[in-house]
Protein backbone atom coordinates (compact mmCIF):
# COMPACT_ATOMS: atom_id res chain seq x y z
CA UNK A 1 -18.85 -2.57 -19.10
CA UNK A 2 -18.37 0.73 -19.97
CA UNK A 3 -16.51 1.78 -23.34
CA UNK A 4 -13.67 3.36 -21.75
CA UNK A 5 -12.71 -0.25 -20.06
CA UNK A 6 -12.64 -1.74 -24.12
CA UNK A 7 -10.08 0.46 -24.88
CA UNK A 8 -6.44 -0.24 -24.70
CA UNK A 9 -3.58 2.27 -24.48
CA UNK A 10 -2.93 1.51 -28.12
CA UNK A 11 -6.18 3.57 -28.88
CA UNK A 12 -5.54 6.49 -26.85
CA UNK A 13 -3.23 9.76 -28.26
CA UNK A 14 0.00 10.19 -27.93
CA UNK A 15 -0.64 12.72 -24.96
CA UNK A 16 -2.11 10.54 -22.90
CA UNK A 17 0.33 7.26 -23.56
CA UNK A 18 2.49 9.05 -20.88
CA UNK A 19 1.13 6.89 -17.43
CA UNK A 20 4.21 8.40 -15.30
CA UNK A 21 1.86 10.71 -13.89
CA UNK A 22 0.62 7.41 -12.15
CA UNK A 23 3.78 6.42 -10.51
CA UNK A 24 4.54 7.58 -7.18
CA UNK A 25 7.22 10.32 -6.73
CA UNK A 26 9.85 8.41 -4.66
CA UNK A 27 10.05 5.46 -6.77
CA UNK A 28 13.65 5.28 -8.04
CA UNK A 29 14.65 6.96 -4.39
CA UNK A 30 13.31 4.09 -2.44
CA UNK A 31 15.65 1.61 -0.81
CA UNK A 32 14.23 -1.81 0.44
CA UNK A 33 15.69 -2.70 3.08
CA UNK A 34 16.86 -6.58 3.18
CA UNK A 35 16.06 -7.64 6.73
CA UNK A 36 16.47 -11.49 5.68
CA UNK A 37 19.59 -11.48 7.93
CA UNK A 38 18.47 -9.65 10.95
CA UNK A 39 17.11 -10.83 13.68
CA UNK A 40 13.88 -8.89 14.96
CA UNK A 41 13.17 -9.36 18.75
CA UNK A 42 10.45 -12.20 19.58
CA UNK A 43 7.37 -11.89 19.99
CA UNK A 44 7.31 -9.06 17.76
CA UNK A 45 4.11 -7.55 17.69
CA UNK A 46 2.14 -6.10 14.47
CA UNK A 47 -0.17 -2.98 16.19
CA UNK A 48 -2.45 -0.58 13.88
CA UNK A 49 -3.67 3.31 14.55
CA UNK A 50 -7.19 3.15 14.16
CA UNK A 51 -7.59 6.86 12.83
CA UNK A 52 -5.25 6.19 9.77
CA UNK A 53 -4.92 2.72 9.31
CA UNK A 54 -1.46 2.70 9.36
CA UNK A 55 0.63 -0.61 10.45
CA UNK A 56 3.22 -0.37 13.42
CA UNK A 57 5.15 -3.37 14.68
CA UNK A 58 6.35 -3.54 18.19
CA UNK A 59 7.49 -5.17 21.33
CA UNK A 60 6.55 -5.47 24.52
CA UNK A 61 7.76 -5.82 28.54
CA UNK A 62 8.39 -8.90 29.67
CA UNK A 63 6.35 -8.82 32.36
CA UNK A 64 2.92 -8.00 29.37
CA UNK A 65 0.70 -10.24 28.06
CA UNK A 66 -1.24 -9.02 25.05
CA UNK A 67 -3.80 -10.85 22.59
CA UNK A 68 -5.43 -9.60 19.53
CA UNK A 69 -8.01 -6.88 20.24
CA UNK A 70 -5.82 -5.02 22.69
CA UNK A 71 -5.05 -1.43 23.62
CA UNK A 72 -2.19 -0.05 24.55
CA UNK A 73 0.08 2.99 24.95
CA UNK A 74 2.83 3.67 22.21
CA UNK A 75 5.05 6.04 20.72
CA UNK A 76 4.26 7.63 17.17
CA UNK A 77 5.75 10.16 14.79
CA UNK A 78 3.15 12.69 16.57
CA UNK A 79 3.43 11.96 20.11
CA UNK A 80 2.41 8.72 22.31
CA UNK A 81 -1.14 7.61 20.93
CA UNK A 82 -3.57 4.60 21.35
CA UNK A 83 -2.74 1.51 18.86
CA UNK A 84 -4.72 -1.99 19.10
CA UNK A 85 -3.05 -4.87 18.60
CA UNK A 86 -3.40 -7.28 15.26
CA UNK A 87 -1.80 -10.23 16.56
CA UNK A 88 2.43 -11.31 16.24
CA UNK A 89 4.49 -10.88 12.74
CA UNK A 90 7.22 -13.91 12.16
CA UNK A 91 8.49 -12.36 9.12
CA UNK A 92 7.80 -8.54 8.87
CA UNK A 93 8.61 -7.11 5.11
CA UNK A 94 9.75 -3.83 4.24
CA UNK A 95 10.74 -2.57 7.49
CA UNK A 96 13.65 -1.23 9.01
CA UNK A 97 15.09 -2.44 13.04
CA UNK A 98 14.85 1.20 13.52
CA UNK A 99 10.68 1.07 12.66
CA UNK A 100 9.68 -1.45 15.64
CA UNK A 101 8.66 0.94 18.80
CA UNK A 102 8.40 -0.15 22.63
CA UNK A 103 5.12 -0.86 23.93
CA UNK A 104 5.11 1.64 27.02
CA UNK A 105 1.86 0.16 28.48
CA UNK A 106 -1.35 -1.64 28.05
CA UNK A 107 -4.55 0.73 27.75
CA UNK A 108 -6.80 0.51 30.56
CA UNK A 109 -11.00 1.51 31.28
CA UNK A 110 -9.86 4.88 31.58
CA UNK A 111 -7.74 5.33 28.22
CA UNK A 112 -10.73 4.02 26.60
CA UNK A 113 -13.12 5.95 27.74
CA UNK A 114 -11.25 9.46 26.91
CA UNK A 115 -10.16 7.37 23.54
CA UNK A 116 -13.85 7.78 23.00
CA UNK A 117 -14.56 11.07 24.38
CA UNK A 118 -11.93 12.74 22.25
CA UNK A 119 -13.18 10.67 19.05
CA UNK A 120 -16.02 12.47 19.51
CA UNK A 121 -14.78 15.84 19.93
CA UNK A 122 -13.28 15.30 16.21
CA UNK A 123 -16.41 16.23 14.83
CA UNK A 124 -16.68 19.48 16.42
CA UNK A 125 -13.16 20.48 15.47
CA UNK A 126 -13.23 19.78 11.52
CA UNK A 127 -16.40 21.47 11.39
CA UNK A 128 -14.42 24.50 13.28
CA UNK A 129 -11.09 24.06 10.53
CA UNK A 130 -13.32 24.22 7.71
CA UNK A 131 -14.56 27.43 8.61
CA UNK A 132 -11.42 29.03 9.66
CA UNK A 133 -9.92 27.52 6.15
CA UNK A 134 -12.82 29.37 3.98
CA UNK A 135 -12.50 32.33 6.82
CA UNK A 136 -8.57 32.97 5.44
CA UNK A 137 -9.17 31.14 1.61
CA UNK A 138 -7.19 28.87 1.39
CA UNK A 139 -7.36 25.97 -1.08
CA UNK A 140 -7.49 22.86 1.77
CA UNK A 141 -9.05 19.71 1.82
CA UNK A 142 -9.24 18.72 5.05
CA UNK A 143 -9.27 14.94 5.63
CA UNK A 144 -8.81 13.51 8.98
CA UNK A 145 -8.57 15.46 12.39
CA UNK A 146 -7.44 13.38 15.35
CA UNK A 147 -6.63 13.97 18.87
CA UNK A 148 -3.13 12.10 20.69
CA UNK A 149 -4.69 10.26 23.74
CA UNK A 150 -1.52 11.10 25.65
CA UNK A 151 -0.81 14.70 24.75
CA UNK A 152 -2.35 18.30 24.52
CA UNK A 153 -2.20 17.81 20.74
CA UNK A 154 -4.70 17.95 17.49
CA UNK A 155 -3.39 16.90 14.38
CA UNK A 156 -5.71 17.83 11.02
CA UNK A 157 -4.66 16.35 8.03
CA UNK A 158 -5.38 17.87 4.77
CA UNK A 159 -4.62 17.78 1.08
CA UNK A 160 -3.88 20.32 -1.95
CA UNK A 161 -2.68 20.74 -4.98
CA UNK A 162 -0.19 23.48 -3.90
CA UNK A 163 1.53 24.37 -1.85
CA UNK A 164 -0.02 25.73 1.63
CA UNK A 165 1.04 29.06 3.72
CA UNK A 166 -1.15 27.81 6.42
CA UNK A 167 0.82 29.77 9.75
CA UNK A 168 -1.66 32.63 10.04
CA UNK A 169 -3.94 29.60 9.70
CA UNK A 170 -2.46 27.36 12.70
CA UNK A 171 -2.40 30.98 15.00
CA UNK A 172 -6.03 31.40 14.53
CA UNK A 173 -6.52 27.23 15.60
CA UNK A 174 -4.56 27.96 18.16
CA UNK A 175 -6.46 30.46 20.02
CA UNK A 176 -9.66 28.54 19.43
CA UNK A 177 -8.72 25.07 21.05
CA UNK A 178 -5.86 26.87 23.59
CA UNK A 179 -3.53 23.38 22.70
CA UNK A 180 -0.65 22.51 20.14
CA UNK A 181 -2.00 22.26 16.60
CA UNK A 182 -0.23 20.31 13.44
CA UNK A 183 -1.30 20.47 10.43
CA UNK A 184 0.02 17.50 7.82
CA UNK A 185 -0.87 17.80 4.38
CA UNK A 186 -0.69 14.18 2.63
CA UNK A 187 -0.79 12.68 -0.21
CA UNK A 188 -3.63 11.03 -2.51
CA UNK A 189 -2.43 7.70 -1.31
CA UNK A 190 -2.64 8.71 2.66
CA UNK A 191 -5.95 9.98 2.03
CA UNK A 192 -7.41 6.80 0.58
CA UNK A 193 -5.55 4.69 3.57
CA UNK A 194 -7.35 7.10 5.92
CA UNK A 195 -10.62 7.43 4.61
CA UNK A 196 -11.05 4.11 3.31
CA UNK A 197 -13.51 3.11 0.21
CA UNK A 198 -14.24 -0.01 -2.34
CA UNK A 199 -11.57 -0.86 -5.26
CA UNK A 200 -12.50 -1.54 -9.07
CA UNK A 201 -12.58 -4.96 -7.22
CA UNK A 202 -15.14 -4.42 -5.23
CA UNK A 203 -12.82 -5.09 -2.19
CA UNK A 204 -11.60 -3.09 0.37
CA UNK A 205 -9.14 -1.11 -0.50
CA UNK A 206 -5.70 -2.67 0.22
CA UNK A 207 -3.82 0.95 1.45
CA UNK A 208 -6.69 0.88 4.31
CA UNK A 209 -7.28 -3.05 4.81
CA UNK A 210 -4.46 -4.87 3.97
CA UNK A 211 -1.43 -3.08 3.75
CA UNK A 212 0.57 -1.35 6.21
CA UNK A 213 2.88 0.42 4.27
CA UNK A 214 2.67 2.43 1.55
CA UNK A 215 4.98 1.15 -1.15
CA UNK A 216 5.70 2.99 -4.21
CA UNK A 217 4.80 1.68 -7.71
CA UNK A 218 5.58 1.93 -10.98
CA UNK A 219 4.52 1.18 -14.44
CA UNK A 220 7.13 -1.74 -14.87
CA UNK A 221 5.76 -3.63 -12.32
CA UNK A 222 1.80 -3.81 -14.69
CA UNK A 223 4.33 -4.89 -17.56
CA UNK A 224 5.75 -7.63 -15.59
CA UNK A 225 2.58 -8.37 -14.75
CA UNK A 226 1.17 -8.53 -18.33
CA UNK A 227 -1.73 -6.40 -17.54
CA UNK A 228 -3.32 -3.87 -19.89
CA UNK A 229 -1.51 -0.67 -20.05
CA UNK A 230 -4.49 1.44 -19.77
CA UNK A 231 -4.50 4.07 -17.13
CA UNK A 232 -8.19 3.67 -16.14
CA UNK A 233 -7.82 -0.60 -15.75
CA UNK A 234 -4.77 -0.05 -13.56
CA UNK A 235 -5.46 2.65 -11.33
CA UNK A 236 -7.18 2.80 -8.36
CA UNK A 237 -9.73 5.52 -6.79
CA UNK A 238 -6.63 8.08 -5.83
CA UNK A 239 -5.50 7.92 -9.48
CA UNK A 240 -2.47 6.10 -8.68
CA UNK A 241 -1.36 3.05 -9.83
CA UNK A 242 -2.89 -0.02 -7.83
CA UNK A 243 -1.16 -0.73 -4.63
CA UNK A 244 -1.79 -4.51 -5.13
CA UNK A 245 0.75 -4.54 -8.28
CA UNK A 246 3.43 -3.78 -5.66
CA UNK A 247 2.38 -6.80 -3.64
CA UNK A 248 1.26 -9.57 -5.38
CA UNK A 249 4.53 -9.22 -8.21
CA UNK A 250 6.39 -11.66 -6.10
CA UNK A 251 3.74 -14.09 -6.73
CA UNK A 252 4.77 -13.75 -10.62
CA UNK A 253 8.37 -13.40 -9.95
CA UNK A 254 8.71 -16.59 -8.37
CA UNK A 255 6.11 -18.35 -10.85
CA UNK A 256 8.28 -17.27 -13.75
CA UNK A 257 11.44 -19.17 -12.25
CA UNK A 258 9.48 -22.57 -12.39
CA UNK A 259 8.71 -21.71 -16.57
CA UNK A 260 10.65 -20.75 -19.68
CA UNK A 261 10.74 -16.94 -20.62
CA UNK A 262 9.15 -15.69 -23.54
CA UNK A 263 11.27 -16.42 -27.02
CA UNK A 264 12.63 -19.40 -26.00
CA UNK A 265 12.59 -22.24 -28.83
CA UNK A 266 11.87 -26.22 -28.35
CA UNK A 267 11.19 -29.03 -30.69
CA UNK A 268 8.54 -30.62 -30.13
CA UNK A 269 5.98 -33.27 -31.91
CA UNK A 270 7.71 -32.96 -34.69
CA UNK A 271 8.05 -28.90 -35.23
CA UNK A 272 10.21 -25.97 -33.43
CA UNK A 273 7.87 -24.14 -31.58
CA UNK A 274 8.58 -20.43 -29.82
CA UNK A 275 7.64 -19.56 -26.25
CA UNK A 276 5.36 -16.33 -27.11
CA UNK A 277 3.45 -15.83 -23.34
CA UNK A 278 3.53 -17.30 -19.85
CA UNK A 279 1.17 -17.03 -17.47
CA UNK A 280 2.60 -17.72 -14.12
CA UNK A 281 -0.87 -17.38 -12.12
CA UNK A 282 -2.16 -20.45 -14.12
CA UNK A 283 1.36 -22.11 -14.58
CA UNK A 284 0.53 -21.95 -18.18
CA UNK A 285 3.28 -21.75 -21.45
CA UNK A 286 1.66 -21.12 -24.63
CA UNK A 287 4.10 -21.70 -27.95
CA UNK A 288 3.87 -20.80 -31.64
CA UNK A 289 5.03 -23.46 -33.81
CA UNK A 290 6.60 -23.20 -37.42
CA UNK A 291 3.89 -25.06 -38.61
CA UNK A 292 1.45 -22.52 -37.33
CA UNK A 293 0.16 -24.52 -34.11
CA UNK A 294 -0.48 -23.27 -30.92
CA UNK A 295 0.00 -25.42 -28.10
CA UNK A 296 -0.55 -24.56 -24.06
CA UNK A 297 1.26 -26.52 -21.38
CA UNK A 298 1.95 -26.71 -18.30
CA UNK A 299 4.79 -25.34 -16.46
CA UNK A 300 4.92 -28.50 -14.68
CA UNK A 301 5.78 -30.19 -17.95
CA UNK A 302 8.79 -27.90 -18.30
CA UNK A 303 12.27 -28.01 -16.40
CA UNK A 304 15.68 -26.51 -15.91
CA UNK A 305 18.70 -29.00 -16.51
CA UNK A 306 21.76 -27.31 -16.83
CA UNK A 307 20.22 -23.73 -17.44
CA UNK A 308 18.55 -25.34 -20.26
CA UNK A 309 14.86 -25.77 -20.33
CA UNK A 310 13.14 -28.57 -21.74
CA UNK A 311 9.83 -30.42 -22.30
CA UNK A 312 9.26 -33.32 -20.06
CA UNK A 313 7.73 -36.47 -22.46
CA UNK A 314 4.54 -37.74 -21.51
């Protein structure tokens, strides 16, 4: 392993401590919404847009019948596109009633076939954007292009580190493919959803395998976590911090409920002992005692009576 993983943020200077420039923007402005006590319509099904990996849930006519691997016809920010179908959600997370779209039909031969004709005309049309971006200089990193299966549209999405006068830009498009042109410019996180890649993990990563929405995270969620607060262990490819801190901290919220918090004091074999870490993915407790022992146990060997915790006697 490299040096730069045996260093913790202890090591580094004091300009670099700062990991804020990690988090995502919108953290403190985002609202979860709590959809334990609604009611989504049944069967609710979970669709995905192939070009940028994003998750849509949906429902269907009664009169459809849809498994896994289907295509059909539904509605999108951008215009009515092609989505395939994942399978049925029980218990979507994170989303609002307002998210979950109508299915307005099920693809046929046909939609398939110009599916696949226009995926192929995507490769003409970045090659054509890149040369009308270094044509009027601008400072554009073009990502994705895709074509709506449904409407006259293109939409190229791009990235930079300013901001982008890009309307002399969209004229000149224009009068090259004679349709509507958008131009989105995204984010670091969009662009790894879209373009995909391997994580430190060697996996996948989760913004373009596994997750379906994008869900901010901060730097309280590694502490929680007990991870290493250095910047390169707990940051992904985009330079953000890992989108799978934002999903797997319920797994350690709810472990931590079952087991003591750290500082709390017992007596035990004969000596007060001091909770000093908890490890909730091993349902481990390790204590310090006064007599300069250190014991780990179980979390199983632990429980609540009373909002006092204890040590269950062998």
């Amino acid at each position: 392993m490299g040096e730069v993983f045996e260093k913790d943020i202890e090591d580094y200077d004091e300009d670099e401590r700062d990991l804020s420039s990690l988090e995502d923007d919108d953290y403190d402005k985002s609202k979860k919404f709590n959809n334990s006590k609604f009611v989504f319509p049944s069967p609710l099904y979970k669709l995905k847009l192939e070009y940028s990996s994003e998750g849509v849930y949906a429902t269907a006519p009664d009169d459809m019948e849809l498994v896994p691997g289907d295509f059909v016809i539904i509605p999108t920010r951008y215009g009515k596109d092609f989505a395939r179908v994942m399978g049925t959600s029980k218990s979507p997370i994170g989303i609002y009633p307002s998210d979950v779209v109508q299915i307005e039909r099920k693809g046929n031969d046909k939609d398939f076939q110009k599916y696949k004709a226009l995926e192929a005309k995507e490769e003409n049309a970045c090659k054509i954007f890149r040369e009308k971006v270094a044509l009027h200089n601008l400072d554009i990193k073009l990502i994705a292009t895709h074509y709506l299966l449904e409407e006259s549209k293109v939409i190229f999405f791009f990235s930079s580190e300013n901001r982008v006068d890009f309307r002399e830009l969209v004229k000149d498009l224009v009068s090259v493919f004679k349709m509507r042109i958008e131009l989105r410019q995204i984010g670091v996180r969009d662009e790894s959803r879209i373009t995909g890649g391997l994580g430190v993990c060697g996996r996948p990563y989760c913004c373009h395998a596994v997750s379906d929405e994008l869900k901010p995270v901060s730097i309280k969620l590694a502490k929680e976590q007990n991870l290493s607060l250095n910047s390169m262990k707990i940051s992904g490819q985009c330079g953000r911090l890992l989108c799978c801190l934002a999903y797997e901290i319920d797994c350690y919220t709810e472990g931590r409920k079952k087991m003591p918090g750290e500082g709390a004091k017992f007596y035990y074999d004969g000596s007060n002992f001091r909770v000093t870490e908890v490890n909730p993915l091993k349902g481990m407790v390790k204590m310090l005692g006064d007599d300069g022992r250190i014991l780990e146990i179980p979390a199983t060997r632990f429980e609540n009576v009373d909002g006092r915790w204890k040590i269950i006697a062998l």
